[in-house]
C-alpha atoms as a PDB file:
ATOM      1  CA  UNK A   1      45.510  24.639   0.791  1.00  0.00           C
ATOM      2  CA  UNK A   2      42.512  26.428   2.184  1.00  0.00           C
ATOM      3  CA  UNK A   3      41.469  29.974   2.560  1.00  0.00           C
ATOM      4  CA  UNK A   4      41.751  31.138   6.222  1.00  0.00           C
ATOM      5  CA  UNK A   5      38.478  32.881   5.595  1.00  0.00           C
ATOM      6  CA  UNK A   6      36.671  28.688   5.700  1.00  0.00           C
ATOM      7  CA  UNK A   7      38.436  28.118   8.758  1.00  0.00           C
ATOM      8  CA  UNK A   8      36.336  27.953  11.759  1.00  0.00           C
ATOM      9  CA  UNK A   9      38.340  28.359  15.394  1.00  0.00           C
ATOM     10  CA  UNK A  10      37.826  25.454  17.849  1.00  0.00           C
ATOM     11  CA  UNK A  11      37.725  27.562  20.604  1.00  0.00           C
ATOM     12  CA  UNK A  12      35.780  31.274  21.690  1.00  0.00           C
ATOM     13  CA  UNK A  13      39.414  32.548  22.750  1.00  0.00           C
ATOM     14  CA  UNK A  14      43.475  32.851  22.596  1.00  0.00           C
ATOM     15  CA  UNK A  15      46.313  33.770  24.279  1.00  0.00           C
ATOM     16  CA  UNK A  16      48.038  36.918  22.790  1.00  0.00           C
ATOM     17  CA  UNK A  17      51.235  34.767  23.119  1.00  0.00           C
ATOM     18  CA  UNK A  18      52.104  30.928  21.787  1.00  0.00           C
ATOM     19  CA  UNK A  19      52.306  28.310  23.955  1.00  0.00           C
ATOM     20  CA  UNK A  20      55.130  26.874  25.606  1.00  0.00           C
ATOM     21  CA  UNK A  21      55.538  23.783  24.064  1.00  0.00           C
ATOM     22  CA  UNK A  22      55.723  25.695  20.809  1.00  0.00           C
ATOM     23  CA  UNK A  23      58.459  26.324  18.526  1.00  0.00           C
ATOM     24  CA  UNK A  24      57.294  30.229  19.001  1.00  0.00           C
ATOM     25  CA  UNK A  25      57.153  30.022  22.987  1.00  0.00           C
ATOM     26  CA  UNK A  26      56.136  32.999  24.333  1.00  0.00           C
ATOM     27  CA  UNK A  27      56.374  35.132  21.637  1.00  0.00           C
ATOM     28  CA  UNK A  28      52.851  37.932  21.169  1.00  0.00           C
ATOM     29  CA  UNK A  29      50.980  36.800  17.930  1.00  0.00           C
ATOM     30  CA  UNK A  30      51.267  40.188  16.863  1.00  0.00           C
ATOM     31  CA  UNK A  31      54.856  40.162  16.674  1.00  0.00           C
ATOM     32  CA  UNK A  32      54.443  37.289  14.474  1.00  0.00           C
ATOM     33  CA  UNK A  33      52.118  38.908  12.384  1.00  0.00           C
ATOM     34  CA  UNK A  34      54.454  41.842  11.735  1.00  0.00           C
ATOM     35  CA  UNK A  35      57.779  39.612  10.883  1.00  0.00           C
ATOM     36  CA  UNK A  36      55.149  38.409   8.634  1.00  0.00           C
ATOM     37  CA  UNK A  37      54.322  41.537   7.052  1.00  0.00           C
ATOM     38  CA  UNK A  38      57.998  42.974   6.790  1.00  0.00           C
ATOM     39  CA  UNK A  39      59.199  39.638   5.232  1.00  0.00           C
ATOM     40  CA  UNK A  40      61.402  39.086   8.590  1.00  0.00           C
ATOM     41  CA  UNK A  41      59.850  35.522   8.537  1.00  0.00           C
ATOM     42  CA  UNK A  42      57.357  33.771   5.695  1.00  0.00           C
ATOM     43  CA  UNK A  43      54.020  31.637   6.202  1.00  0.00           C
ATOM     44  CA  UNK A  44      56.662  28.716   5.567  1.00  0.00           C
ATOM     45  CA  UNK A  45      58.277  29.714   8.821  1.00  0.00           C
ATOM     46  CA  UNK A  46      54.939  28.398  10.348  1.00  0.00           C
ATOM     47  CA  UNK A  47      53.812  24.830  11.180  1.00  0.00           C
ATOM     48  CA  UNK A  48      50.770  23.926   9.014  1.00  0.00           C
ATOM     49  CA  UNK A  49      47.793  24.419  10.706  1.00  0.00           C
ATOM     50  CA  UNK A  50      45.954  20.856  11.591  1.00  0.00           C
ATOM     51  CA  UNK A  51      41.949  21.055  10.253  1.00  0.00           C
ATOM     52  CA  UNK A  52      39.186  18.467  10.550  1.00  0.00           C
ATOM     53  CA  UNK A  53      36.159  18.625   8.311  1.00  0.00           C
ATOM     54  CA  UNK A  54      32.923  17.685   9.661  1.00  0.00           C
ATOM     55  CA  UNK A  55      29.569  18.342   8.534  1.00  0.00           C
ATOM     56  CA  UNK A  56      31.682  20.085   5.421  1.00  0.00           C
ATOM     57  CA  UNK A  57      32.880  22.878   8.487  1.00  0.00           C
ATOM     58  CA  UNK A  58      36.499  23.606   8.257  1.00  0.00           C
ATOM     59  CA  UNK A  59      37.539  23.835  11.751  1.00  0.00           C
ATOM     60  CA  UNK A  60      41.158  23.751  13.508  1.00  0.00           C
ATOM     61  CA  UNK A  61      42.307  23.774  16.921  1.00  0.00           C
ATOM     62  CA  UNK A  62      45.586  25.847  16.159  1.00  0.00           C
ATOM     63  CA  UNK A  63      43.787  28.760  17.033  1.00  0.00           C
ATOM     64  CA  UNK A  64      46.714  31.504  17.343  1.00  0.00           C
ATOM     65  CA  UNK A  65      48.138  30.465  14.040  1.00  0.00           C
ATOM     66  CA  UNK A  66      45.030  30.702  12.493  1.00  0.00           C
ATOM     67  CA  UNK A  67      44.119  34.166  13.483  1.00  0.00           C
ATOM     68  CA  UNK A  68      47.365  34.903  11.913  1.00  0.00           C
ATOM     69  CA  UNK A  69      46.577  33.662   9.120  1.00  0.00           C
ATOM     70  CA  UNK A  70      43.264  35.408   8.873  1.00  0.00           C
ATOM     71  CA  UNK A  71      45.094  38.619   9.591  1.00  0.00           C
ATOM     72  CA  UNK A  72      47.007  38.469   6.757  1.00  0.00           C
ATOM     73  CA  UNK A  73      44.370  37.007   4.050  1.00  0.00           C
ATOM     74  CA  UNK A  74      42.236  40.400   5.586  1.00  0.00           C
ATOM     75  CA  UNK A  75      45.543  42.427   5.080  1.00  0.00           C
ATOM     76  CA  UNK A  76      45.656  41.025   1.550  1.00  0.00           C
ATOM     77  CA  UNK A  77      48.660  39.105   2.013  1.00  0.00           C
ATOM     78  CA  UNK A  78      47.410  35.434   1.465  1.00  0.00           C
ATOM     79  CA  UNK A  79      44.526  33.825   0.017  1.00  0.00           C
ATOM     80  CA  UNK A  80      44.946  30.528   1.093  1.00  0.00           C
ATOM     81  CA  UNK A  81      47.695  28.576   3.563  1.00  0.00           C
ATOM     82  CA  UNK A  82      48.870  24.824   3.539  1.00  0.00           C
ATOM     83  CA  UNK A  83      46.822  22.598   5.873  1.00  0.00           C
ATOM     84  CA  UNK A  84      46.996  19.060   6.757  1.00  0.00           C
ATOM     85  CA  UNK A  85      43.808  17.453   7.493  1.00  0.00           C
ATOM     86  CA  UNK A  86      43.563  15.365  10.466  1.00  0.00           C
ATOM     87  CA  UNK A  87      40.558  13.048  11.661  1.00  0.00           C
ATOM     88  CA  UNK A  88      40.190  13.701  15.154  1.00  0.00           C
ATOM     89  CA  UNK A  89      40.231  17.439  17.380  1.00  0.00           C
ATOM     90  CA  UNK A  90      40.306  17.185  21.242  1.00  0.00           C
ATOM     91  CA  UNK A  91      36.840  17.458  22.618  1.00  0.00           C
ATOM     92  CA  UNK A  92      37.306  20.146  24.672  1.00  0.00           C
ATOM     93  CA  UNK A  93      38.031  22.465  21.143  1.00  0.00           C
ATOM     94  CA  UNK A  94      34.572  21.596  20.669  1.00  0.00           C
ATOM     95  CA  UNK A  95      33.117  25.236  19.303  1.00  0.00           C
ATOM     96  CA  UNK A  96      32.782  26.324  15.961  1.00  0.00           C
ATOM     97  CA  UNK A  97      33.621  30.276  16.339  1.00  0.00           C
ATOM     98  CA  UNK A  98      33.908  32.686  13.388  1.00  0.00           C
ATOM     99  CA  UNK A  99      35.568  35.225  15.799  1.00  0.00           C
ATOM    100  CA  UNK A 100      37.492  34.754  18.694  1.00  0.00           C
ATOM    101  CA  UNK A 101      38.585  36.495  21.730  1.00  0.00           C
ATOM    102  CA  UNK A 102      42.417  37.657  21.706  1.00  0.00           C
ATOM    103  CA  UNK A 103      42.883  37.545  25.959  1.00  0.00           C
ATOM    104  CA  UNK A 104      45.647  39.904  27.264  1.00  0.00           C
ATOM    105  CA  UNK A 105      44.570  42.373  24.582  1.00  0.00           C
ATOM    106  CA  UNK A 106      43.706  45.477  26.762  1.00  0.00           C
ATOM    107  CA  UNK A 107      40.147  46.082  25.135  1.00  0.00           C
ATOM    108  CA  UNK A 108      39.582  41.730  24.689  1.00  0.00           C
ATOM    109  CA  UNK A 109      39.191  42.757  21.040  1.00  0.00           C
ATOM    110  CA  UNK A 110      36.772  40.042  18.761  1.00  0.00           C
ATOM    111  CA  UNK A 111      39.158  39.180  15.405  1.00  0.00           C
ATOM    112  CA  UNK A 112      37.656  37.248  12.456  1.00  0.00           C
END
């Protein structure tokens, strides 16, 4: 378990919508976010994000479920999620970002 807060993103920014080899294809993060905030869905509902530590920098490269995540521990809703550590992250998620970039929000809005 680890605060969203130590979590570094991989990359400098994310789709508003998952992936489609996800379990949540196509679906806007912020929907997600709000079935997470009326209780439609819970943070168990939500693969475990994958983090490596190097360095002692917490850093994942699941990127959309992370800024989740750091929505709701800003909202007050978590203080820390489940992780599973992993020992390797694809070199091209090679940044260590405290913000990122949400792309295909209108005003490309920074999030923490």
């Amino acid at each position: 378990m680890l605060a969203p807060s130590n979590i570094h993103y991989s990359q400098d920014s994310i789709s508003n919508r998952f992936g489609q080899c996800t379990q949540h294809a196509g679906v806007l993060i912020g929907k997600t976010l709000d079935d997470l905030l009326s209780g439609k869905i819970s943070i168990n509902d939500i693969s475990r994000i994958e983090v490596v530590s190097r360095d002692g920098i917490y850093r994942s490269a699941d990127n959309r479920r992370l800024w989740i995540f750091k929505k709701l521990e800003c909202l007050g809703e978590c203080s820390k999620v489940p992780v599973r550590f992993i020992q390797y992250i694809n070199p091209q998620k090679c940044v260590i970002e405290s913000t990122i970039r949400v792309r295909g929000d209108p005003g490309g809005t920074l999030w923490r």
